[in-house]
C-alpha atoms as a PDB file:
ATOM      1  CA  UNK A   1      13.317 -52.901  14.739  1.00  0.00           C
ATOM      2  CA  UNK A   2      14.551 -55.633  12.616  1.00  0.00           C
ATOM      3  CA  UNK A   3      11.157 -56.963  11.722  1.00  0.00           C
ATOM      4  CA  UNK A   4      10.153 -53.720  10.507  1.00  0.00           C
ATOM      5  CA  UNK A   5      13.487 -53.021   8.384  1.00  0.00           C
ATOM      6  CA  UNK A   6      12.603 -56.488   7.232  1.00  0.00           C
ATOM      7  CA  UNK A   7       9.454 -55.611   6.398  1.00  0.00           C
ATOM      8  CA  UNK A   8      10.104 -52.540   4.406  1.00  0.00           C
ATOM      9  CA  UNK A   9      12.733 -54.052   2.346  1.00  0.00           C
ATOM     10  CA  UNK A  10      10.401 -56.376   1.211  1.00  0.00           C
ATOM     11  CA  UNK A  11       7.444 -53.492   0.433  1.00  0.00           C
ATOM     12  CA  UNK A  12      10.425 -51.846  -1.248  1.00  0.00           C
ATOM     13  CA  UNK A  13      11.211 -55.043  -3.297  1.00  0.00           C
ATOM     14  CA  UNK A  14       7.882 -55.905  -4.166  1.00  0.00           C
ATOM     15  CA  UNK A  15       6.936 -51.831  -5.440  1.00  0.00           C
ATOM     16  CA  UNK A  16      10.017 -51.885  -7.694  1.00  0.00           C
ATOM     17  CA  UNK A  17       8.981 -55.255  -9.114  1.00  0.00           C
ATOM     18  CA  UNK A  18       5.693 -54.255  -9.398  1.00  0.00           C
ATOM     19  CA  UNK A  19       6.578 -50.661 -10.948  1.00  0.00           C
ATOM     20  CA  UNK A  20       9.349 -52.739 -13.724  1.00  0.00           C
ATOM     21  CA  UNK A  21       5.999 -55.130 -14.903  1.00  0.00           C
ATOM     22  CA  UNK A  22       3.614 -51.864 -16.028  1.00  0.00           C
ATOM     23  CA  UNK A  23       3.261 -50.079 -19.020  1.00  0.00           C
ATOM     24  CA  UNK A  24       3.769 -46.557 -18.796  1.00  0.00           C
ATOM     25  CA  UNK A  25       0.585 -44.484 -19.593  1.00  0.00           C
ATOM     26  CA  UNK A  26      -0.569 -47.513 -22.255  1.00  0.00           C
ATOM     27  CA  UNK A  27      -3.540 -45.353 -22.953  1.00  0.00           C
ATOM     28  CA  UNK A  28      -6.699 -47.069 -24.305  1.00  0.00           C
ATOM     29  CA  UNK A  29      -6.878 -49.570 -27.606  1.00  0.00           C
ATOM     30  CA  UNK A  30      -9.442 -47.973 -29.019  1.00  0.00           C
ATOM     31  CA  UNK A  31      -9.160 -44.679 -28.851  1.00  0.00           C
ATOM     32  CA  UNK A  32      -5.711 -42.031 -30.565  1.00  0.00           C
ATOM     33  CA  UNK A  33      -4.038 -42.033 -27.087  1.00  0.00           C
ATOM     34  CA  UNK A  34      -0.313 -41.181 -27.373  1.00  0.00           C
ATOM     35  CA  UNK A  35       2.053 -41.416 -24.670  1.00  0.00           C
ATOM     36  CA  UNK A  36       2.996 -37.869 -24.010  1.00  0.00           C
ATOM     37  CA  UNK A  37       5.635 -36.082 -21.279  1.00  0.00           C
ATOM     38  CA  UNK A  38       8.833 -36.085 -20.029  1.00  0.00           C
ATOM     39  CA  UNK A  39      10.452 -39.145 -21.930  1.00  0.00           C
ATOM     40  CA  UNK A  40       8.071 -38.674 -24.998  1.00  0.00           C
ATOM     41  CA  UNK A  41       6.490 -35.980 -27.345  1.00  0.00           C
ATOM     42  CA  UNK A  42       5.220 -32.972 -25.515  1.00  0.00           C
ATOM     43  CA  UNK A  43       1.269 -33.009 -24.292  1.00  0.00           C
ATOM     44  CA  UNK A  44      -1.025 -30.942 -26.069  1.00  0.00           C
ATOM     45  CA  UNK A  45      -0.458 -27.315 -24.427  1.00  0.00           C
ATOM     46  CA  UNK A  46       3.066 -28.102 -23.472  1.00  0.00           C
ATOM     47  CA  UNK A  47       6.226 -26.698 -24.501  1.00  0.00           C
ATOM     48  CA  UNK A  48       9.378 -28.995 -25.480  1.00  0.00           C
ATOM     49  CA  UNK A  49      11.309 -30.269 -22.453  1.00  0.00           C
ATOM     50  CA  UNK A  50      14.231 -28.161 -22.723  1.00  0.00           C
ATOM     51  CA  UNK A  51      12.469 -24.956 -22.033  1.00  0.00           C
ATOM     52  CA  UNK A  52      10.158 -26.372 -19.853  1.00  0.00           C
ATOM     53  CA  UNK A  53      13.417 -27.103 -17.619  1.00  0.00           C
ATOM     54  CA  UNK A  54      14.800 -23.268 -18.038  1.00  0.00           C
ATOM     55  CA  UNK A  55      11.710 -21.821 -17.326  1.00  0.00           C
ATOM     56  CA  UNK A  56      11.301 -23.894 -14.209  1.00  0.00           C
ATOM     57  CA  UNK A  57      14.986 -23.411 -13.101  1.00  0.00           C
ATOM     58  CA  UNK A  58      14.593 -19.421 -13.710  1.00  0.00           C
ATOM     59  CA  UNK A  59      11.586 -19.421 -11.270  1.00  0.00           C
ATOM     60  CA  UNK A  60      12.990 -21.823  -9.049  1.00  0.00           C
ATOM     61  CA  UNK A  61      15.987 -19.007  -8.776  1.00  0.00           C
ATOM     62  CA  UNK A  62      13.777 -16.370  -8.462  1.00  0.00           C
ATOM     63  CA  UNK A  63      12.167 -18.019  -5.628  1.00  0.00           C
ATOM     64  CA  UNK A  64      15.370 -18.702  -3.569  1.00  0.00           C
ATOM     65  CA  UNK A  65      16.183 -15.435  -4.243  1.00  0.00           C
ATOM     66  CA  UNK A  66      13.265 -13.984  -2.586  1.00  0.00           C
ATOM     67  CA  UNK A  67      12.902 -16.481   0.114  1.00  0.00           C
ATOM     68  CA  UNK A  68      16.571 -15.694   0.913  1.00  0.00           C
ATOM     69  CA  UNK A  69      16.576 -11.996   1.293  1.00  0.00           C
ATOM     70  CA  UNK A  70      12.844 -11.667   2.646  1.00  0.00           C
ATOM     71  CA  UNK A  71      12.559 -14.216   5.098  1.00  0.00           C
ATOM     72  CA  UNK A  72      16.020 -14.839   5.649  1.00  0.00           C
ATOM     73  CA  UNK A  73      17.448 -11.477   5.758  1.00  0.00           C
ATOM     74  CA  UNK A  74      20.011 -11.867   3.785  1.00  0.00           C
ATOM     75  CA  UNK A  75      21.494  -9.248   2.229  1.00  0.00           C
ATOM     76  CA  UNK A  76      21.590  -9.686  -2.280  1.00  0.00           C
ATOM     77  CA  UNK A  77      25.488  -9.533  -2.073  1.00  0.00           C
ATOM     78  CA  UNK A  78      25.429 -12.715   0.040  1.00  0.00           C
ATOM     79  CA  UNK A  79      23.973 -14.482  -3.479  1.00  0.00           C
END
C-alpha cells in the first residue's frame, strides 16, 4: 500500500508540474486563433459566461426537480 500511495503522489506531482509548464489553447502562429472560453472572450456561437451559468443552473434545477419527485417519489412540498 505504501508503494502505491508513493507512487501516486508522485503521478500527482509530476501532472500538476506538467499542467503549470503549458500554454492554454496557444492556438497556431499562423493562423487568427484566439483563445476563447471560460477565462476569455466567448467562442463563436456562445453566449457570455454569466448566462451561460444561469441557464445551466436553471436546468440543472429542473433536473433535480424531476429526478426527485419521479424517481424518488418525493412529494414537490418536500423541495
Amino acid at each position: 500500500k505504501a508503494t502505491t500511495m508513493k507512487l501516486l503522489v508522485v503521478a500527482v506531482i509530476a501532472c500538476i508540474m506538467l499542467i503549470g509548464f503549458a500554454d492554454p489553447a496557444s492556438g497556431c502562429k499562423d493562423c487568427s486563433c484566439v483563445i476563447c472560453g471560460p477565462g476569455g472572450e466567448p467562442c463563436p456561437g456562445c453566449s457570455a459566461r454569466v448566462p451561460v451559468c444561469k441557464d445551466l443552473i436553471n436546468i440543472m434545477e429542473g433536473l433535480e426537480r424531476q429526478v426527485r419527485q419521479c424517481a424518488c417519489g418525493e412529494q414537490v412540498w418536500l423541495f
